[in-house]
C-alpha atoms as a PDB file:
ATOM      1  CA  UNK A   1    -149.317-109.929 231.594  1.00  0.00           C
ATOM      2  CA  UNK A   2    -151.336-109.235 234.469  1.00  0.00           C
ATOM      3  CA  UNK A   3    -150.394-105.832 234.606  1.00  0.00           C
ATOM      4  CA  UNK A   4    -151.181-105.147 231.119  1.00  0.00           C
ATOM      5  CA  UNK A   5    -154.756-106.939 231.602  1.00  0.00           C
ATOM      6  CA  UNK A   6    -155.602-104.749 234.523  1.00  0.00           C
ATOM      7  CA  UNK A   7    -154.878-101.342 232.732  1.00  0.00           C
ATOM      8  CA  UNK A   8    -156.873-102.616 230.032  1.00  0.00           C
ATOM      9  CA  UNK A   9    -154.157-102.300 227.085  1.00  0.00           C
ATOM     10  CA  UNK A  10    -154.749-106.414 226.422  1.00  0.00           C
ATOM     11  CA  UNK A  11    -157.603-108.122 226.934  1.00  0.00           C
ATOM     12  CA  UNK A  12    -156.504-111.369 228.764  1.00  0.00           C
ATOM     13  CA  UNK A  13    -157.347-114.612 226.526  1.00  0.00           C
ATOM     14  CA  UNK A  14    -159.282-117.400 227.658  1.00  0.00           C
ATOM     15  CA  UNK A  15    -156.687-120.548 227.496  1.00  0.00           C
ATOM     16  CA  UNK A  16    -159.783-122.734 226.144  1.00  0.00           C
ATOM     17  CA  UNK A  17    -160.031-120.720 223.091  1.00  0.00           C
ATOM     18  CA  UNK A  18    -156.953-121.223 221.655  1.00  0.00           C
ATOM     19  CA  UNK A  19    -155.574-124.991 220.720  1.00  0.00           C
ATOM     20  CA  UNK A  20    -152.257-126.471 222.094  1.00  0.00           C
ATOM     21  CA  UNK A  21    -151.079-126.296 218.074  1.00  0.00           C
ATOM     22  CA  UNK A  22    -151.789-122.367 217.743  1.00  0.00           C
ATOM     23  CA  UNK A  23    -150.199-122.434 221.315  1.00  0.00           C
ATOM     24  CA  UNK A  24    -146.864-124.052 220.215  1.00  0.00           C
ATOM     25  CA  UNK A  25    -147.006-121.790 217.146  1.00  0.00           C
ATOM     26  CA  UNK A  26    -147.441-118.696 219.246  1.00  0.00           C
ATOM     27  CA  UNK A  27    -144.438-119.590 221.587  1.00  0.00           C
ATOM     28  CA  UNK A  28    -142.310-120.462 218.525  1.00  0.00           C
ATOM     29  CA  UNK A  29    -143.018-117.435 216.532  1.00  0.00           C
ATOM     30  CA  UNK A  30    -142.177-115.534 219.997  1.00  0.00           C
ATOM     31  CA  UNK A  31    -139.175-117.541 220.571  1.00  0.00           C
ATOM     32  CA  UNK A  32    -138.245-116.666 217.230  1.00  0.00           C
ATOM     33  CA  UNK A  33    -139.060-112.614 217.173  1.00  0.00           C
ATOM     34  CA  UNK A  34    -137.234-112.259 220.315  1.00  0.00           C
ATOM     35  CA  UNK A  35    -134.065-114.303 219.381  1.00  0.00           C
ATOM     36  CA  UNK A  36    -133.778-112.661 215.875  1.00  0.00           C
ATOM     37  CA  UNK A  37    -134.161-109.009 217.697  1.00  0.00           C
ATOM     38  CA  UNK A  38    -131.786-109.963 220.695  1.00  0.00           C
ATOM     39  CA  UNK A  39    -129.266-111.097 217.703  1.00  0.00           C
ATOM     40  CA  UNK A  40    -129.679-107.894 215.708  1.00  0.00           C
ATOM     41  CA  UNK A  41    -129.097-105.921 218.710  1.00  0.00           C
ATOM     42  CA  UNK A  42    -126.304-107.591 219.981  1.00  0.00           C
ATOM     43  CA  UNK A  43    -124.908-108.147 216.483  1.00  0.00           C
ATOM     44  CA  UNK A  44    -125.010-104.250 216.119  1.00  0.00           C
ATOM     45  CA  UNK A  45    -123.120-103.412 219.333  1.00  0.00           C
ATOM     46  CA  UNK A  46    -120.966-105.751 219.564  1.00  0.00           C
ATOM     47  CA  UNK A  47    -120.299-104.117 215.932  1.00  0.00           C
ATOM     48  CA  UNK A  48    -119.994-100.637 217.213  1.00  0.00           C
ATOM     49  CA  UNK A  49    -118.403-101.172 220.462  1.00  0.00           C
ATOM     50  CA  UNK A  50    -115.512-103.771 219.534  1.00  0.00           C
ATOM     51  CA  UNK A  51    -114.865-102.803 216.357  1.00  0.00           C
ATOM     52  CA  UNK A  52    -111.161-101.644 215.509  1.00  0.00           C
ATOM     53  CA  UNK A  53    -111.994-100.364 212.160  1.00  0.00           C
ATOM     54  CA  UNK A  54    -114.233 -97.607 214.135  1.00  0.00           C
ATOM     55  CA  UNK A  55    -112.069 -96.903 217.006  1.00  0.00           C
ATOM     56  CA  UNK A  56    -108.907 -96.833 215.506  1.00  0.00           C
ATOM     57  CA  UNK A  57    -110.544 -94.633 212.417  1.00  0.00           C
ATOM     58  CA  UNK A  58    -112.236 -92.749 215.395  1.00  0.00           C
ATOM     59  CA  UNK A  59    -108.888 -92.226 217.547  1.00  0.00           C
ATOM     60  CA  UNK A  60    -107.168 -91.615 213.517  1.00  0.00           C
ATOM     61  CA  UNK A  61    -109.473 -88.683 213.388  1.00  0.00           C
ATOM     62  CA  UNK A  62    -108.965 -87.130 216.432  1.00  0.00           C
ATOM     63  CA  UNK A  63    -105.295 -86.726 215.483  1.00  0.00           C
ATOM     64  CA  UNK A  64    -105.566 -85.003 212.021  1.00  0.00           C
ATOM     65  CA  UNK A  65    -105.942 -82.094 210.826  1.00  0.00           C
ATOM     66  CA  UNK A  66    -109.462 -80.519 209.831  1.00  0.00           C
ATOM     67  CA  UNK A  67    -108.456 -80.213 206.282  1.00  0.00           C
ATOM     68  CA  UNK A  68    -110.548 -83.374 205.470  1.00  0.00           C
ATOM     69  CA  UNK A  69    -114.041 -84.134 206.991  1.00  0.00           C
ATOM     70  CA  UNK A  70    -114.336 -87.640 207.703  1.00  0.00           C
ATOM     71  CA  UNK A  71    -117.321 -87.450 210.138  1.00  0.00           C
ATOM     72  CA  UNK A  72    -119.275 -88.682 207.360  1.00  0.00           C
ATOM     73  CA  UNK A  73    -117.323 -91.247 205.901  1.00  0.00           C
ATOM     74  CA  UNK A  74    -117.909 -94.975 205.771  1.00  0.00           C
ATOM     75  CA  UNK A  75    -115.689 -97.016 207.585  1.00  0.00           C
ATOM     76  CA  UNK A  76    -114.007 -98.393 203.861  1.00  0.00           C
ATOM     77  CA  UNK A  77    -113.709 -94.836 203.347  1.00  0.00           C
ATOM     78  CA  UNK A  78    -111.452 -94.244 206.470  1.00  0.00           C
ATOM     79  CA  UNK A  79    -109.289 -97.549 205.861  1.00  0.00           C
ATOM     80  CA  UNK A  80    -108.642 -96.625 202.398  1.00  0.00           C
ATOM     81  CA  UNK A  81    -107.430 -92.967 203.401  1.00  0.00           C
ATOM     82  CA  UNK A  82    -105.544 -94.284 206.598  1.00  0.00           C
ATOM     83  CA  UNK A  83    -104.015 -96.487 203.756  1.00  0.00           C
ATOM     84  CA  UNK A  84    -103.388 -94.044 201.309  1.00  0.00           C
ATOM     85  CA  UNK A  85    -101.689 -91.973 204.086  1.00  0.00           C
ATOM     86  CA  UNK A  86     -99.238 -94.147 204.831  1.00  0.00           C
ATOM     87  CA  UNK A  87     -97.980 -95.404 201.523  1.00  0.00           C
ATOM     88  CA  UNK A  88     -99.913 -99.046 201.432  1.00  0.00           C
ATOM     89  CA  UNK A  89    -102.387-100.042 198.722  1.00  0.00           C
END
């Protein structure tokens, strides 16, 4: 915070101004941003990175023919072909 107060982005705030209760509503609406941003993020990667539906539909992909674009395709999409290709529905 200091930085930012000496480059004159935010204005540092005088602690007398604001009361304890707007202080404990400012750290829980923080607390809160932060922790539903650092859930969506994680969420999202943990998605992406660990998901078997994407990396075996990726790896699939990579083994098939170009006959049929599936860059495009949702990841239902993919399952539901892989499925179709090999005789389960």
């Amino acid at each position: 915070m200091q930085r930012l107060a000496r480059i004159r982005i935010l204005e540092p705030e005088d602690p007398s101004t604001v009361s304890a209760f707007e202080r404990k509503i400012r750290r829980l609406l923080s607390f809160a941003y932060r922790l539903s941003v650092s859930i969506f993020v994680t969420v999202h990667l943990f998605d992406f990175l660990f998901s078997s539906v994407w990396m075996h539909g990726y790896i699939w992909s990579l083994n098939l023919p170009i006959d049929l674009d599936m860059s495009d395709k949702s990841a239902g999409a993919i399952v539901y072909h892989q499925l179709e290709q090999v005789g389960v529905e």
